[in-house]
Protein backbone atom coordinates (compact mmCIF):
# COMPACT_ATOMS: atom_id res chain seq x y z
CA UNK A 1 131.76 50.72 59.23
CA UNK A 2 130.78 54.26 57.74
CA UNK A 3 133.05 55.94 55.23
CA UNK A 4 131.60 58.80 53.22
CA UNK A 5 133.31 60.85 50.40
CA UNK A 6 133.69 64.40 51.37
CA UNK A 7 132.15 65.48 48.29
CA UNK A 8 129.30 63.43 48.25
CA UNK A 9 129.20 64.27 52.10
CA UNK A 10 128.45 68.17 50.60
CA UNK A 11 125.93 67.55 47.95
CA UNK A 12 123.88 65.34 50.21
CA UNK A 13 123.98 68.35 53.16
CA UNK A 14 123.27 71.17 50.26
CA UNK A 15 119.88 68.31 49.36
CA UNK A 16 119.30 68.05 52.79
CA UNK A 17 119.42 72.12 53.24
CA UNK A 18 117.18 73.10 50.31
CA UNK A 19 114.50 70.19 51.07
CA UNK A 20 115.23 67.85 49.01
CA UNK A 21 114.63 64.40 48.81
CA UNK A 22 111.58 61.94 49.02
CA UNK A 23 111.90 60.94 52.66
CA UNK A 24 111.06 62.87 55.64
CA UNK A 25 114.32 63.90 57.46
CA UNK A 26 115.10 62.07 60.60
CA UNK A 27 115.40 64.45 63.17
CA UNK A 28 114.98 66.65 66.19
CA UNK A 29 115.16 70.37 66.18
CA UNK A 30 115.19 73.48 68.10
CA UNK A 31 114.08 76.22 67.66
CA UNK A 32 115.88 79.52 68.35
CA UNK A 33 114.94 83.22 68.97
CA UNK A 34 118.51 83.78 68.03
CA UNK A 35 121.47 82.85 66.31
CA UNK A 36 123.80 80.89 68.58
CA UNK A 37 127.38 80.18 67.60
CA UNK A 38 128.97 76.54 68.48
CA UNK A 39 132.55 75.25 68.83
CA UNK A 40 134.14 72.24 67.26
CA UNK A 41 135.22 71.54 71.76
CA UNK A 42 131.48 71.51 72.67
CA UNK A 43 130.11 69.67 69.75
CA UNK A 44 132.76 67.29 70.53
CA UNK A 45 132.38 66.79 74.27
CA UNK A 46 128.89 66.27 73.99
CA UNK A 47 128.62 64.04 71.53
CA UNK A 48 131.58 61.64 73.38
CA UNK A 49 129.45 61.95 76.92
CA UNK A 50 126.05 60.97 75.27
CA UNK A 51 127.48 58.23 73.08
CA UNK A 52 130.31 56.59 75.29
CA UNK A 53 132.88 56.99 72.98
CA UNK A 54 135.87 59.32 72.00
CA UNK A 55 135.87 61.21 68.91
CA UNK A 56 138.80 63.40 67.17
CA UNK A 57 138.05 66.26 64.86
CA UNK A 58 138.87 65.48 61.15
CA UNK A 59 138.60 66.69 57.52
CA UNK A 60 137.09 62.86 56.61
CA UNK A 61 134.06 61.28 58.46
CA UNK A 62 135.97 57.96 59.51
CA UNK A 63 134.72 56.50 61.84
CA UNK A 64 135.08 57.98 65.57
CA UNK A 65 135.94 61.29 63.88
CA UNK A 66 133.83 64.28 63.96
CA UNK A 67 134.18 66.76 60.21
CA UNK A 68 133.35 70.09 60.56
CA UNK A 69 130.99 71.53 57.45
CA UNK A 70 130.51 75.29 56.70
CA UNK A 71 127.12 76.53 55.74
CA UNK A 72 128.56 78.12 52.97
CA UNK A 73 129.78 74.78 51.62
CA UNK A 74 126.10 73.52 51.83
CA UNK A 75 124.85 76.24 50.61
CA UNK A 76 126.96 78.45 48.51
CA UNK A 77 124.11 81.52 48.71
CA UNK A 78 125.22 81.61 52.77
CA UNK A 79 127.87 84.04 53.60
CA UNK A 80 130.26 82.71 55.92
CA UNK A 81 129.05 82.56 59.27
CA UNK A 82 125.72 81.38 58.56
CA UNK A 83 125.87 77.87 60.28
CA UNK A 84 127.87 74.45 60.73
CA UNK A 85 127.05 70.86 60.29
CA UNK A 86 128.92 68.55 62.35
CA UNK A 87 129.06 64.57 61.09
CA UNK A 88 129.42 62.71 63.95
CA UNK A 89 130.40 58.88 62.84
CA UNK A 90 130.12 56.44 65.55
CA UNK A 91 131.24 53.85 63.13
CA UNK A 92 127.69 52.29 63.05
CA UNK A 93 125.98 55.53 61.58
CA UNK A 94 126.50 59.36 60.97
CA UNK A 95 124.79 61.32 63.17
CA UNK A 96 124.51 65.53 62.61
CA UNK A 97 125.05 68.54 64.63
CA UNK A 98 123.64 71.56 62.60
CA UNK A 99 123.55 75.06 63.76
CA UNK A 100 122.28 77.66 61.37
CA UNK A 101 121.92 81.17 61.63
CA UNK A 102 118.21 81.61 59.52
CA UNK A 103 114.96 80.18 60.14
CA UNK A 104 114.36 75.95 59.38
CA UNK A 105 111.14 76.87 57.64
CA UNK A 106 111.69 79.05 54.39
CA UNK A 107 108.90 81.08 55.22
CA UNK A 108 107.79 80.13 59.27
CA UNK A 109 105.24 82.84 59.71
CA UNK A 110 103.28 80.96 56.62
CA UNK A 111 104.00 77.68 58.43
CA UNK A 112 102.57 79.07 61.70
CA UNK A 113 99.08 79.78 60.20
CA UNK A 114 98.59 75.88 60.06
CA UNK A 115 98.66 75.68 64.25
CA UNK A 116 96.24 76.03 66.04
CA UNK A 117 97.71 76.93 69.00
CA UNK A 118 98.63 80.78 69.21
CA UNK A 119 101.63 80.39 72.06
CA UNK A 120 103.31 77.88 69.60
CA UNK A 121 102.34 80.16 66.61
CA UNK A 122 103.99 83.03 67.40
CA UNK A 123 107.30 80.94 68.38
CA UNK A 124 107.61 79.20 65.01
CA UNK A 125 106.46 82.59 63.61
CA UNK A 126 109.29 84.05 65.74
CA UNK A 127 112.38 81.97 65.75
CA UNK A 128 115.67 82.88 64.25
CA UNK A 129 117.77 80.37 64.00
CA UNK A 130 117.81 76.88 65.03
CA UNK A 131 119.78 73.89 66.31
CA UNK A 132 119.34 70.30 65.16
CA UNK A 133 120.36 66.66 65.59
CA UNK A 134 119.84 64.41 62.34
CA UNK A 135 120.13 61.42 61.48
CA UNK A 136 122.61 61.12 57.77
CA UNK A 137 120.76 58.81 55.72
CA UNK A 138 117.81 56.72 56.56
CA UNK A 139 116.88 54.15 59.43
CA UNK A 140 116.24 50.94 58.79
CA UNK A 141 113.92 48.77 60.32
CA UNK A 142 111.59 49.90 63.32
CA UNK A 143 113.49 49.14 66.36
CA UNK A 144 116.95 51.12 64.38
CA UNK A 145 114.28 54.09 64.06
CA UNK A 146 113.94 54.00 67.59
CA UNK A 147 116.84 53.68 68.62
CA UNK A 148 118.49 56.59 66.10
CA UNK A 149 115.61 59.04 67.37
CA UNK A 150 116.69 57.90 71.18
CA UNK A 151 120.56 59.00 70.52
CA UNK A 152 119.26 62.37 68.52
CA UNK A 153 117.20 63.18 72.06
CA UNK A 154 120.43 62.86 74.24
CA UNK A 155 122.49 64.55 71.70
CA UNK A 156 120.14 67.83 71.59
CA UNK A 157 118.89 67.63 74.57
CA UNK A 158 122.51 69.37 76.03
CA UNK A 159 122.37 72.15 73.51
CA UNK A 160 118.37 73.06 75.57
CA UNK A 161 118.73 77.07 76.71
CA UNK A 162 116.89 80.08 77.45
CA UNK A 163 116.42 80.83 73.91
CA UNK A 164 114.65 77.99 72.53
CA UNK A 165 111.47 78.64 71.63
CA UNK A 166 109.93 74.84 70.47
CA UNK A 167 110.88 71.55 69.64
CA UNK A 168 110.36 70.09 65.74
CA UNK A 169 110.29 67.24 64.08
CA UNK A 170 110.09 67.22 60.57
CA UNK A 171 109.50 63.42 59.54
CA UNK A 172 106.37 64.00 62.45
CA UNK A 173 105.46 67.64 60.92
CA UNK A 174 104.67 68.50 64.56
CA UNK A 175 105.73 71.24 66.75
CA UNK A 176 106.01 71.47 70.39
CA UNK A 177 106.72 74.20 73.25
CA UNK A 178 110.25 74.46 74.72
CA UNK A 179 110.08 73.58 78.84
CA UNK A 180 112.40 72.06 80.99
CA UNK A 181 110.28 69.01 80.57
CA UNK A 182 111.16 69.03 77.06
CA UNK A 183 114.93 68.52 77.91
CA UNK A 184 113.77 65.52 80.34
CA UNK A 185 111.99 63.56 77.85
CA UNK A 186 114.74 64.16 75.09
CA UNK A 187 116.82 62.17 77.46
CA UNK A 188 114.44 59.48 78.64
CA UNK A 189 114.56 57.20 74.89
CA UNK A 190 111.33 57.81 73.84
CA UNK A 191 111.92 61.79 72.61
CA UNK A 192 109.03 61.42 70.28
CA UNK A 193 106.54 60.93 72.72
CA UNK A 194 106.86 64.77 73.41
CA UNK A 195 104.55 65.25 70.19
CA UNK A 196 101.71 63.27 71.89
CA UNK A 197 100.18 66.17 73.85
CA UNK A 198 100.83 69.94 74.05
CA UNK A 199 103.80 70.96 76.40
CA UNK A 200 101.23 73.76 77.63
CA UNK A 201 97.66 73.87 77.68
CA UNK A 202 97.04 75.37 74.04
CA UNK A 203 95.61 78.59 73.44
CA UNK A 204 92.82 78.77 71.27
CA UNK A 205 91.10 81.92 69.52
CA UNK A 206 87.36 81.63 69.20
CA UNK A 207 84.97 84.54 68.35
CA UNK A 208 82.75 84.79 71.82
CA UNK A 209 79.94 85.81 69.35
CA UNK A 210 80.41 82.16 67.72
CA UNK A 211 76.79 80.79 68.73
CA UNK A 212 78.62 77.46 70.02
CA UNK A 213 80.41 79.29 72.46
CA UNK A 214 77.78 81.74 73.56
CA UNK A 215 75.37 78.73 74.41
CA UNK A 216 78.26 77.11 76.34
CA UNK A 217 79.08 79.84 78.53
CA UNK A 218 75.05 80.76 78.84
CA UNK A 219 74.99 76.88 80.45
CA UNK A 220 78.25 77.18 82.76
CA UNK A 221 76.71 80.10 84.15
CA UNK A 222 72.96 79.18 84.91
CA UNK A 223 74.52 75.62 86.20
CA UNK A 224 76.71 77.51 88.74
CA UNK A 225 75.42 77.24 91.66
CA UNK A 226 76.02 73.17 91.16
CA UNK A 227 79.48 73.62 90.91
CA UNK A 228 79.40 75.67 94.56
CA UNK A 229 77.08 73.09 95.84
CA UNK A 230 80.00 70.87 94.61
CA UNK A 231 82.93 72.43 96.16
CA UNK A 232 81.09 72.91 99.99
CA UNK A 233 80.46 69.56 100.08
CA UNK A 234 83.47 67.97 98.61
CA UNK A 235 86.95 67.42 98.72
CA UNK A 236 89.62 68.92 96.25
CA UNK A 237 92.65 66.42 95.31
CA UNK A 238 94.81 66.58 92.62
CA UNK A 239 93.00 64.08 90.98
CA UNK A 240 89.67 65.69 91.51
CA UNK A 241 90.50 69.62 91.44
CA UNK A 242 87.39 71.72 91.51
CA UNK A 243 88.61 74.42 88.46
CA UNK A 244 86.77 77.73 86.89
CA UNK A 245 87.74 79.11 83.52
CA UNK A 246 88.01 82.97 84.12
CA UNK A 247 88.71 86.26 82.40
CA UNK A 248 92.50 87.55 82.77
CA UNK A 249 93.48 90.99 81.58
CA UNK A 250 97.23 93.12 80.71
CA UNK A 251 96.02 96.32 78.84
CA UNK A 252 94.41 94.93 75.28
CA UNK A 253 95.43 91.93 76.26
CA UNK A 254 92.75 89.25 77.22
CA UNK A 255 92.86 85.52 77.69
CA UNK A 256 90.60 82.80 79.81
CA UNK A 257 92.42 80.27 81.80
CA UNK A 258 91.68 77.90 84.42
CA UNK A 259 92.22 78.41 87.60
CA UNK A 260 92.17 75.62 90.64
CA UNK A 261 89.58 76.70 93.19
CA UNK A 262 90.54 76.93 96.70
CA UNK A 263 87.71 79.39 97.93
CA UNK A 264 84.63 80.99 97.00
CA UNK A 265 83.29 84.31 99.09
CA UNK A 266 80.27 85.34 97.31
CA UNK A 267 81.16 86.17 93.74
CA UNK A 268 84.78 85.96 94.43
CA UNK A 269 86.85 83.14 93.58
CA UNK A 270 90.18 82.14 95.19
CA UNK A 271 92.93 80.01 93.63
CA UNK A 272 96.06 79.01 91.71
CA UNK A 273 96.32 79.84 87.88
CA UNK A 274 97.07 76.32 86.13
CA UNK A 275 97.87 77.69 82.66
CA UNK A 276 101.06 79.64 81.72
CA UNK A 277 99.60 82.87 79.82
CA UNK A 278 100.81 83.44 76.40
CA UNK A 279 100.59 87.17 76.20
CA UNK A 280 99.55 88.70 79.81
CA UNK A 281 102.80 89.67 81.99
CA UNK A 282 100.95 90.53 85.31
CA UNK A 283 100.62 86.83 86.00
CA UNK A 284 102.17 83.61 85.34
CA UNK A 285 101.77 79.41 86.26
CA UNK A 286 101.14 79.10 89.24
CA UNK A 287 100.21 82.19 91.13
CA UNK A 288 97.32 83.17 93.54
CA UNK A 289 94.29 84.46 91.81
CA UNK A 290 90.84 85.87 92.11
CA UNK A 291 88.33 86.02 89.71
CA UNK A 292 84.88 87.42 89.68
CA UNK A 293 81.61 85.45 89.01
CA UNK A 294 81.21 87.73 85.83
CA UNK A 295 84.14 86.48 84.17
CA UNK A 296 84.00 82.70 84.54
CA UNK A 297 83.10 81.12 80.89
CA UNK A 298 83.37 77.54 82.45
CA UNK A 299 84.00 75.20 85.12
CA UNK A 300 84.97 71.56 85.88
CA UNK A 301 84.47 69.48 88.71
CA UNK A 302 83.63 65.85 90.19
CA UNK A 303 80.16 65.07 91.62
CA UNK A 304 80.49 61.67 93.37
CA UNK A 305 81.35 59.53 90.59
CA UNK A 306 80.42 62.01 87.63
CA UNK A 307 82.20 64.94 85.66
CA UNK A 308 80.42 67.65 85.34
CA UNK A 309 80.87 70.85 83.72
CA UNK A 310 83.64 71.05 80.41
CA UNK A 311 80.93 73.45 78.66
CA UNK A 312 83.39 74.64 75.86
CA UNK A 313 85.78 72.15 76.57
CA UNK A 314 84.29 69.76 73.55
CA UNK A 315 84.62 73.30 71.17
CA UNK A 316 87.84 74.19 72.38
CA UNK A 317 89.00 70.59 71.25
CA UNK A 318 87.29 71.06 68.06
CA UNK A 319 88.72 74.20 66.80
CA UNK A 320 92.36 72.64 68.34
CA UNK A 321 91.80 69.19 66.60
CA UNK A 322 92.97 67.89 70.05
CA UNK A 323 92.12 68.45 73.90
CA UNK A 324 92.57 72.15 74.34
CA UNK A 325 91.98 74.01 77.90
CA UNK A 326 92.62 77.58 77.50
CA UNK A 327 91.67 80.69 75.25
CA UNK A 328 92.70 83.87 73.71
């Protein structure tokens, strides 16, 4: 059984707030392009559907009670208005609601210079406000870590909307893209596993004078004519796509993403775009395509029982410190 103090309850929120404490938080948090206002009726509805059990609102955190917590009492410098914490005690631990009405990061655009990836830059960079679901206190042994992180997925994973802009994690330090698939594997039990791979194919920026990436592209293009060679005598499948990395345009706007080949007519190419851009607006994931010869950089595709192609592939990864597909 869980009983806090209401006072200590405060000072370890107003901690928790202004970053203290040794320990990573345990948690899982969106991130907002604007401020969005809960109510005690929705906090509480959710948190009784994903945890099986009925909750009343209270002033105390007993147990099966849910205590409403004012920014401002976590953080006297907040005027009124700037957020809530909800303490959700399900008698075996305190969980969290928190809604605030700032940025998580003190300064996000400084965070955002440490990703690679300039979609999920300019989020963090971006967001607002954000939404959370903590854990109060610490988890215990490995499985109880699991487990806490799988009820802090199905209690976010209602608050998911149009404005969420990524998924963070602080104890992880990792950021992730908000897409409905987000929302499916915050309910699945295993919500960290959404920091394993990118929710989109990242967007890197490399120089196309870098000499790495000039010989790359100088070897996708004299090796063409294997890849057509390739695609008239074979097959495409979803596990062996024939793809080309091409040139996409919006005014000043320029970015390279791959695209699955369903024809070639001379130096035409036909297909569907497999990335979703970050910055053009004249196309999007999954649209019809055609790209010219002169502005494919790259191209993937299987030769019997052989990969070939991936030319900047290996220095996409390397500037992404991961597997990285796209450009800016």
């Amino acid at each position: 059984m869980v009983v806090v103090a209401v006072g200590f309850v405060v000072r370890i929120l107003r901690r928790r707030a202004g970053g203290g404490g040794e320990r990573p938080i345990t948690a899982l948090v969106f991130l907002l392009k604007e401020p969005r206002k809960l109510a005690d009726w929705q906090v509480r509805q959710i948190a009784a559907q994903v945890l099986g059990m009925e909750f009343k609102m209270g002033e105390t955190p007993e147990p099966n009670t849910i205590m409403a917590v004012a920014a401002e009492k976590i953080q006297p410098s907040l005027t009124p208005g700037a957020g809530m914490s909800y303490l959700i005690n399900t008698g075996k631990n305190i969980l969290l609601i928190n809604s605030f009405t700032r940025p998580y990061m003190d300064d996000p655009e400084k965070y955002s210079e440490s990703i690679s990836d300039l979609r999920l830059q300019r989020a963090v960079a971006g967001h607002q406000a954000w939404i959370s679901a903590d854990l109060f206190g610490e988890p215990g042994s490995k499985s109880e870590r699991e487990e806490i992180y799988a009820d802090l997925g199905r209690l976010l994973a209602p608050f998911a909307d149009e404005d969420c802009l990524a998924l963070y994690c602080p104890e992880l330090e990792r950021c992730n893209e908000y897409a409905p698939a987000v929302v499916e594997q915050l309910k699945s039990g295993q919500p960290l596993e959404i920091f394993d791979a990118p929710t989109n194919a990242p967007v890197v920026n490399i120089s196309a004078d870098d000499p790495r990436m000039v010989a790359a592209v100088a070897e996708a293009r004299s090796r063409w004519p294997e890849f057509v060679a390739a695609f008239q005598a074979g097959v495409a499948s979803p596990e062996a796509p024939f793809i080309v990395k091409a040139r996409f345009s919006d005014g000043e706007n320029e970015e390279f993403m791959w695209v699955s080949v369903t024809g070639i007519a001379g130096e035409t190419i036909t297909g569907k775009l497999e990335n979703s851009p970050a910055a053009l607006t004249n196309v999007k994931l999954g649209d019809e395509v055609n790209a010219q010869l002169a502005d494919i950089n790259d191209w993937l595709c299987q030769r019997g029982e052989e990969t070939i192609g991936g030319f900047t592939v290996k220095l996409m990864s390397e500037k992404f410190h991961g597997t990285a597909e796209t450009e800016d």
